[in-house]
C-alpha atoms as a PDB file:
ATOM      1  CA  UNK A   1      79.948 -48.863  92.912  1.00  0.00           C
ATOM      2  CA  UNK A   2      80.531 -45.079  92.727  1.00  0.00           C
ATOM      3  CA  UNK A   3      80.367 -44.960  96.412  1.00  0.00           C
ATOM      4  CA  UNK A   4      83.222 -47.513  96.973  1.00  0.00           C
ATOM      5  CA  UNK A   5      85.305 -45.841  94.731  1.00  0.00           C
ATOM      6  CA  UNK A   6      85.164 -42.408  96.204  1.00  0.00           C
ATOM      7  CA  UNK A   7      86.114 -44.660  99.375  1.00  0.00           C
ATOM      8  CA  UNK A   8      89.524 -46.090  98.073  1.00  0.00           C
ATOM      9  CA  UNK A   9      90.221 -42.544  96.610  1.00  0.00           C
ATOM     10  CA  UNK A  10      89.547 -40.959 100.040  1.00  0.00           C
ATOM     11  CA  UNK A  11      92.065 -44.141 101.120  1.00  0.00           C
ATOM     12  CA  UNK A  12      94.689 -43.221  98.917  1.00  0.00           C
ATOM     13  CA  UNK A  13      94.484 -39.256  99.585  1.00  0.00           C
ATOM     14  CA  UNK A  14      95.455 -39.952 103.217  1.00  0.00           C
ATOM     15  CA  UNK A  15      99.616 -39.328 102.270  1.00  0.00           C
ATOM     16  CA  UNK A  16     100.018 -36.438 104.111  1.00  0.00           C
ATOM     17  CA  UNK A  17      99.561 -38.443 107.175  1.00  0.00           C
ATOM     18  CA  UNK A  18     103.077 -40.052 106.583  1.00  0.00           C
ATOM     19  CA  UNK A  19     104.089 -36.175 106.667  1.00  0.00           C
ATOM     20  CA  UNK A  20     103.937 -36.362 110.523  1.00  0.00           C
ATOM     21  CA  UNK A  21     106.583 -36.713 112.991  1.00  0.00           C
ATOM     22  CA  UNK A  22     107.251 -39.780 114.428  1.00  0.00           C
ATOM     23  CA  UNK A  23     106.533 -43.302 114.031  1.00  0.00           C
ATOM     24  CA  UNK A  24     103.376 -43.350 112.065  1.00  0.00           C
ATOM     25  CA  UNK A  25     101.592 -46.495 113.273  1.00  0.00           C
ATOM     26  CA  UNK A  26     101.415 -45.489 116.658  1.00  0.00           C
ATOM     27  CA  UNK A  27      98.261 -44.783 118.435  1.00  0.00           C
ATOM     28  CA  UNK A  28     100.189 -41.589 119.474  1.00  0.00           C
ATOM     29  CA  UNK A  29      99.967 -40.415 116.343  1.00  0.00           C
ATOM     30  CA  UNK A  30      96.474 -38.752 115.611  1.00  0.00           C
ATOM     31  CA  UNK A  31      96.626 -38.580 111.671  1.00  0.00           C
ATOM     32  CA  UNK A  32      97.527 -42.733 112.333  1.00  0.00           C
ATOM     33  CA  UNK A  33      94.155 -42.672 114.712  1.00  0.00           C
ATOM     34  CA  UNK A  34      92.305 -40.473 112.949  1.00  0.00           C
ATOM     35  CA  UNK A  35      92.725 -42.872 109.678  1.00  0.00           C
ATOM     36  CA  UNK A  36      91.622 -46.028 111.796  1.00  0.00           C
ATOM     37  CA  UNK A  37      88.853 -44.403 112.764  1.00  0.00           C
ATOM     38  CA  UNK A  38      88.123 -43.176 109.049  1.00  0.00           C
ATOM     39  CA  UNK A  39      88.863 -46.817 108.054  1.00  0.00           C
ATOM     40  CA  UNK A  40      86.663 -48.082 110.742  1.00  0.00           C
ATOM     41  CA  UNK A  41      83.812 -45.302 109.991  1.00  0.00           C
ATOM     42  CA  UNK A  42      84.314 -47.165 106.527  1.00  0.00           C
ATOM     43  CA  UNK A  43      83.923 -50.529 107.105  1.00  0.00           C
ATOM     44  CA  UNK A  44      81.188 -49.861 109.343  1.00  0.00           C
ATOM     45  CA  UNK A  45      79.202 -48.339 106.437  1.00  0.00           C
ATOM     46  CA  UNK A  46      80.094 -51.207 103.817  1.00  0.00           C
ATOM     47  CA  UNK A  47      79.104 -53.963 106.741  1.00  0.00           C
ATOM     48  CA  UNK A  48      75.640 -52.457 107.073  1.00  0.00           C
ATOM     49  CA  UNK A  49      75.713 -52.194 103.514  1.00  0.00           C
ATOM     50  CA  UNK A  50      74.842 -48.898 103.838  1.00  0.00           C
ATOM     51  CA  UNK A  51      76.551 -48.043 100.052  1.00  0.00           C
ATOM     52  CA  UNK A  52      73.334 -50.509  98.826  1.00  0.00           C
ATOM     53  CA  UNK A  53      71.192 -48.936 100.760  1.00  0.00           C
ATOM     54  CA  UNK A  54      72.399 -45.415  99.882  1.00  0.00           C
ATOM     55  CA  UNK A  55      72.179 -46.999  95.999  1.00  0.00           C
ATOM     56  CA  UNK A  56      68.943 -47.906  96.324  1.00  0.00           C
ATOM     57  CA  UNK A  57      67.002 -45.182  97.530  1.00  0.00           C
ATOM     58  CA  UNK A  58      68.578 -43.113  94.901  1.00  0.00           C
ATOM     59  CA  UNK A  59      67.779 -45.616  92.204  1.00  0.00           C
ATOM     60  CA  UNK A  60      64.267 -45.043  93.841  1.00  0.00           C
ATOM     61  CA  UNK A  61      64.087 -41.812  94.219  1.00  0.00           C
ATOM     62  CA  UNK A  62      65.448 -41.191  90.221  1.00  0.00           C
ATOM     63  CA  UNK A  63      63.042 -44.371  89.319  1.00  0.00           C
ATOM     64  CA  UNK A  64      60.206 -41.800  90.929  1.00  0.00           C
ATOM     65  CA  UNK A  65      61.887 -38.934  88.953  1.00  0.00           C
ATOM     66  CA  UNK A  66      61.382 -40.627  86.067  1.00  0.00           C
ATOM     67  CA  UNK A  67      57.618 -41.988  86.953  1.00  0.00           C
ATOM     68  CA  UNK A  68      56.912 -38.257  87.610  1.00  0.00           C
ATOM     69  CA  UNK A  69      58.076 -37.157  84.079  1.00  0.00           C
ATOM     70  CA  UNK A  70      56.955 -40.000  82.102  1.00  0.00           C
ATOM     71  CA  UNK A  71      53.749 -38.565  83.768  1.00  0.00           C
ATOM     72  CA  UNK A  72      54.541 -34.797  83.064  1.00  0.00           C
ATOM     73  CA  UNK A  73      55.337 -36.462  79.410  1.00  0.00           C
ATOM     74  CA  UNK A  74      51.525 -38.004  79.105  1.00  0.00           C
ATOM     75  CA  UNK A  75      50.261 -35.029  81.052  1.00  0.00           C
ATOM     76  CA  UNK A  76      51.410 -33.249  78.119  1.00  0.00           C
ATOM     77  CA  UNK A  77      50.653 -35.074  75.466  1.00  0.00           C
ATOM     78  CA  UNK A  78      47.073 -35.604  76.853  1.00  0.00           C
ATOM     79  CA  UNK A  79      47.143 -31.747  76.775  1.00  0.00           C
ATOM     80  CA  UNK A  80      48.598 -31.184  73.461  1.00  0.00           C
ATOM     81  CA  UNK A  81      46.019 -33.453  71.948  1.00  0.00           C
ATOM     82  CA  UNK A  82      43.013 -31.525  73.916  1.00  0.00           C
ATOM     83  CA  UNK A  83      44.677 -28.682  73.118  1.00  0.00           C
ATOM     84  CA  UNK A  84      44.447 -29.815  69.243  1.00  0.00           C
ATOM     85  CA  UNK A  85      41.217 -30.790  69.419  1.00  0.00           C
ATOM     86  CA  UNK A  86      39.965 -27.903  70.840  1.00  0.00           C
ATOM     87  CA  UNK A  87      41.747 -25.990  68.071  1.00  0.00           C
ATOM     88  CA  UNK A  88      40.009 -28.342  65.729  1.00  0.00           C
ATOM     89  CA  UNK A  89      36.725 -28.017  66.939  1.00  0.00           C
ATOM     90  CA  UNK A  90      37.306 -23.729  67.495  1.00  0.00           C
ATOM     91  CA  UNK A  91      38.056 -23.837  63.763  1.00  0.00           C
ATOM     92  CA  UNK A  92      34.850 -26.254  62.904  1.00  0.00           C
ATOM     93  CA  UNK A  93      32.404 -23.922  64.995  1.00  0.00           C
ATOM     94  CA  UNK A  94      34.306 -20.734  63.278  1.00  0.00           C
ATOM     95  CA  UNK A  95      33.071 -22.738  59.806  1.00  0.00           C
ATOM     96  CA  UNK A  96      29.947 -22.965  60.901  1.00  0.00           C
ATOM     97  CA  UNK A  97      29.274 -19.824  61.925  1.00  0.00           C
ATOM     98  CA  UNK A  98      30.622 -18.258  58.769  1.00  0.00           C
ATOM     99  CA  UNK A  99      28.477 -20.830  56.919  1.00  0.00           C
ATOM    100  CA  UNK A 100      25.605 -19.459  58.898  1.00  0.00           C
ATOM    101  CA  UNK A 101      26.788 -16.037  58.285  1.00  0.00           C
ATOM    102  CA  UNK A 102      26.634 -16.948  54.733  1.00  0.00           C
ATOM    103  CA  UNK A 103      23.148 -18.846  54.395  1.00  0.00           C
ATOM    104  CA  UNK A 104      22.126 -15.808  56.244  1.00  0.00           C
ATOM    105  CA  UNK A 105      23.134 -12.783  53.584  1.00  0.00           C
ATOM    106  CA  UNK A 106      22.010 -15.396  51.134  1.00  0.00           C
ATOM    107  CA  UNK A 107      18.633 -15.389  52.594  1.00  0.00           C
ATOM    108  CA  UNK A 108      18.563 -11.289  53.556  1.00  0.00           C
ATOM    109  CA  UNK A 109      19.174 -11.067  49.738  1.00  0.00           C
ATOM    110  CA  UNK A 110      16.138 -13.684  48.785  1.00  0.00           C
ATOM    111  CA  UNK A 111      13.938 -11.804  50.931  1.00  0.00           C
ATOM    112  CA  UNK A 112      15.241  -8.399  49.655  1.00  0.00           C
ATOM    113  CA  UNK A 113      14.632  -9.838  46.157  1.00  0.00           C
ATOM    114  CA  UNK A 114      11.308 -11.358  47.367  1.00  0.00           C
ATOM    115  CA  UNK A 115      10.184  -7.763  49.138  1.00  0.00           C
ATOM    116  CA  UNK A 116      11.132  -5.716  45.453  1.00  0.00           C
ATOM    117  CA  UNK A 117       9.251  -8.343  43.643  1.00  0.00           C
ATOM    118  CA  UNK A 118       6.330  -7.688  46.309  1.00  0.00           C
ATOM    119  CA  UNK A 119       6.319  -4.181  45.775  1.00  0.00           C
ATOM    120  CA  UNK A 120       6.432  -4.234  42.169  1.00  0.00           C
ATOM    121  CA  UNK A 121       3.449  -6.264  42.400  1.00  0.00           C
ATOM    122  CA  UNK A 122       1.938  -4.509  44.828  1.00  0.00           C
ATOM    123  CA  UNK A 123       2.868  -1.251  43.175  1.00  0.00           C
ATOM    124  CA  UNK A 124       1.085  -3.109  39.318  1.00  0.00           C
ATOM    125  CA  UNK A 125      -2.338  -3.867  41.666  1.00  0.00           C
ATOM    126  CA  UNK A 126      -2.347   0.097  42.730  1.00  0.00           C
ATOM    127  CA  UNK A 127      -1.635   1.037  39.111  1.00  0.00           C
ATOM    128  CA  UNK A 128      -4.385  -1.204  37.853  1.00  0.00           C
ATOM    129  CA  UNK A 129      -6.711   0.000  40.419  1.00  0.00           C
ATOM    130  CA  UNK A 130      -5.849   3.584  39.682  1.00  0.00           C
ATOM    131  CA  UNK A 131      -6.615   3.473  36.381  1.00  0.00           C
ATOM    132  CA  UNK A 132      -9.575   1.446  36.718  1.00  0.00           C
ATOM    133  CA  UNK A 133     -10.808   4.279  38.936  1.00  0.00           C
ATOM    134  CA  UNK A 134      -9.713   6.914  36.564  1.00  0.00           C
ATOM    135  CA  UNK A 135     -11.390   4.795  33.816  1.00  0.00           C
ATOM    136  CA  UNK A 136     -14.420   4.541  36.457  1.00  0.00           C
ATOM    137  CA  UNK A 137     -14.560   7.991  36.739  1.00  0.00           C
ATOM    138  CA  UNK A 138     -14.068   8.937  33.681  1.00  0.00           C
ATOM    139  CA  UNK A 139     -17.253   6.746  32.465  1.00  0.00           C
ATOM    140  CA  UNK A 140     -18.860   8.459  34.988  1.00  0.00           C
ATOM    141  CA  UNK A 141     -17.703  11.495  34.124  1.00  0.00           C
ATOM    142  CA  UNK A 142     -18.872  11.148  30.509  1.00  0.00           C
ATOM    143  CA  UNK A 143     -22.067   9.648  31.403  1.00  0.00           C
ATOM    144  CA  UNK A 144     -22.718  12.738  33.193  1.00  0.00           C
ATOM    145  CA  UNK A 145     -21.631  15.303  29.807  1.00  0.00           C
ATOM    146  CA  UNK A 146     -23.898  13.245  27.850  1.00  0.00           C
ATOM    147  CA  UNK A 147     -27.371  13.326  30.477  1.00  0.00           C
ATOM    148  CA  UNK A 148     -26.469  17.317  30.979  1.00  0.00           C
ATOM    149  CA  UNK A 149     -26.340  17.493  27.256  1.00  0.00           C
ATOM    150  CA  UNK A 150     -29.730  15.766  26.845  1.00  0.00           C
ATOM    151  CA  UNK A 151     -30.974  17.662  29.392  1.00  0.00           C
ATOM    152  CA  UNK A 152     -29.697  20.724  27.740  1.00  0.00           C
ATOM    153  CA  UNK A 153     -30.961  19.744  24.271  1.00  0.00           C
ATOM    154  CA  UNK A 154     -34.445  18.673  25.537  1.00  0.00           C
ATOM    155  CA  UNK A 155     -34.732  21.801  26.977  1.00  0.00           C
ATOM    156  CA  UNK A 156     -33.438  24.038  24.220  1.00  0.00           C
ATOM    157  CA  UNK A 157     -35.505  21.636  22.200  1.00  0.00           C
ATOM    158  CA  UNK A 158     -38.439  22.283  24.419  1.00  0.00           C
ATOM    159  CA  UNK A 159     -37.965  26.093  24.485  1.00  0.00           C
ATOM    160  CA  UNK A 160     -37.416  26.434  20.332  1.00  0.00           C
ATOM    161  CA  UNK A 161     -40.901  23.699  20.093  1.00  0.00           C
ATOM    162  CA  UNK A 162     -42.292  26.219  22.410  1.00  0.00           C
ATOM    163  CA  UNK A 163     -41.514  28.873  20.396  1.00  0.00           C
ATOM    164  CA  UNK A 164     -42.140  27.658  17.153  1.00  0.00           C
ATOM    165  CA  UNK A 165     -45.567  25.601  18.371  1.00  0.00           C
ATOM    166  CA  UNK A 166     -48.764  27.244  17.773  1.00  0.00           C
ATOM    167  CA  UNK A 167     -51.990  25.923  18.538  1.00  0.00           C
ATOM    168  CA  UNK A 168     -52.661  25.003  15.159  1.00  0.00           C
ATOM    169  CA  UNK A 169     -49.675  23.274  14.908  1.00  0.00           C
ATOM    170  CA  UNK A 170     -50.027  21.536  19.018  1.00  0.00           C
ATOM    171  CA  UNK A 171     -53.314  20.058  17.640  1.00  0.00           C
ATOM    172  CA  UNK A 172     -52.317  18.761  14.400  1.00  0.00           C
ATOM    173  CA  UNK A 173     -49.144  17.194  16.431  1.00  0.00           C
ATOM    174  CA  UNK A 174     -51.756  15.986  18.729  1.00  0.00           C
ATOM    175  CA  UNK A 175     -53.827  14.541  16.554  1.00  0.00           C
ATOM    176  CA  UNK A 176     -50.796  12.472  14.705  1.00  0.00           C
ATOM    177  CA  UNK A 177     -49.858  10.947  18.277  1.00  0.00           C
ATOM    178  CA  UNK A 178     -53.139   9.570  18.786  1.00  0.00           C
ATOM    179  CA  UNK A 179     -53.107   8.129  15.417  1.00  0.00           C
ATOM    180  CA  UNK A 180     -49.830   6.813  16.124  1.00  0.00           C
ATOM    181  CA  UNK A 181     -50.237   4.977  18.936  1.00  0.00           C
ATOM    182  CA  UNK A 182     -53.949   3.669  17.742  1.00  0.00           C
ATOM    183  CA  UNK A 183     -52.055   2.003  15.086  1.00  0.00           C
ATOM    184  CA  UNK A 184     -49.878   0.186  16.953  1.00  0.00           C
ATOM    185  CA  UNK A 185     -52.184  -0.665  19.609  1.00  0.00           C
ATOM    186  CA  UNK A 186     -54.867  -2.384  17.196  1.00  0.00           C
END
C-alpha cells in the first residue's frame, strides 16, 4: 500500500518534464522517454507483484523482529526470575549462616559456662583434698607430739624412778607385781 503510493507521488512529481522544449509526447523528447520508461520500470514491478513481495518479506522480517524480542522479553524474564531466586536463596543461606553463627556463640558460651563450672568443681575436689591432707598431716603430726611426749615422759619417768628407786624400794615394788598378777591369774 505504502509502496504504491510513493509510486503515484513519484507520478505526479514528474511536472518539470512539461518544462522542456518542444512537443512533450514525442519520443524526441527524453524527459517524455525517460517517464515511459519510469512508467514502464513501474508497471513492471506491480505485474510481478513485486510491491507484495517487497511487503512480505518485510512483514517477515519485522514478524522475526518481533519473534526475536518476544524471545529477548522471556529471555529476560526467565533471567529476572533466576536472578530473584538466586537473591532469595543468597539471602536464605546468609540466614542460615547467621543462625549458625548464632547457635554457635550460644554454644561457645554453654561450654564456657560448662568449663567455669568444671573448674570450680575441679578447683572444690583440690580444696577438699588439700585439706584432707593438711587434716592428714596434721593427725599425723599430732600423733607424733603425743608418742615423743610419751617417750619423753617414760623416760623422764624412768630417770626420776631411777633416781628415787632404791633397792629396798625395787623389791618391795617387785614383790607387789607378783602379787598382782597372781591375783588375777588364779
Amino acid at each position: 500500500m505504502r509502496i504504491k503510493a510513493l509510486a503515484l507521488l513519484l507520478t505526479v512529481s514528474a511536472q518539470p518534464a512539461f518544462a522542456a522544449s518542444g512537443p512533450f509526447f514525442s519520443l524526441g523528447n527524453t524527459d517524455f522517454v525517460v517517464l515511459l520508461g519510469f512508467l514502464l520500470f513501474i508497471g513492471v514491478l506491480f505485474y510481478f507483484k513485486i510491491p507484495d513481495l517487497l511487503g512480505g518479506l518485510l512483514d517477515k522480517r519485522a514478524e522475526g523482529i518481533r519473534d526475536e524480542l518476544d524471545e529477548a522479553k522471556a529471555l529476560r524474564e526467565e533471567a529476572q526470575t533466576l536472578l530473584a531466586s538466586y537473591e532469595r536463596k543468597q539471602k536464605e543461606v546468609q540466614e542460615q549462616a547467621d543462625r549458625i553463627v548464632e547457635a554457635a556463640k550460644k554454644d561457645a558460651a554453654l561450654a564456657a559456662e560448662q568449663a567455669k563450672e568444671d573448674l570450680k568443681a575441679s578447683i572444690a575436689r583440690r580444696l577438699a583434698a588439700a585439706q584432707d591432707q593438711l587434716a592428714s598431716a596434721e593427725a599425723g603430726a599430732v600423733k607424733e607430739v603425743r608418742d615423743t611426749a610419751v617417750t619423753v615422759a617414760i623416760a623422764a619417768a624412768n630417770d626420776v624412778i631411777a633416781k628415787q628407786m632404791t633397792a629396798k624400794n625395787g623389791a618391795a615394788l617387785i614383790d607387789d607385781a607378783i602379787g598382782e598378777v597372781s591375783s588375777k591369774l588364779h
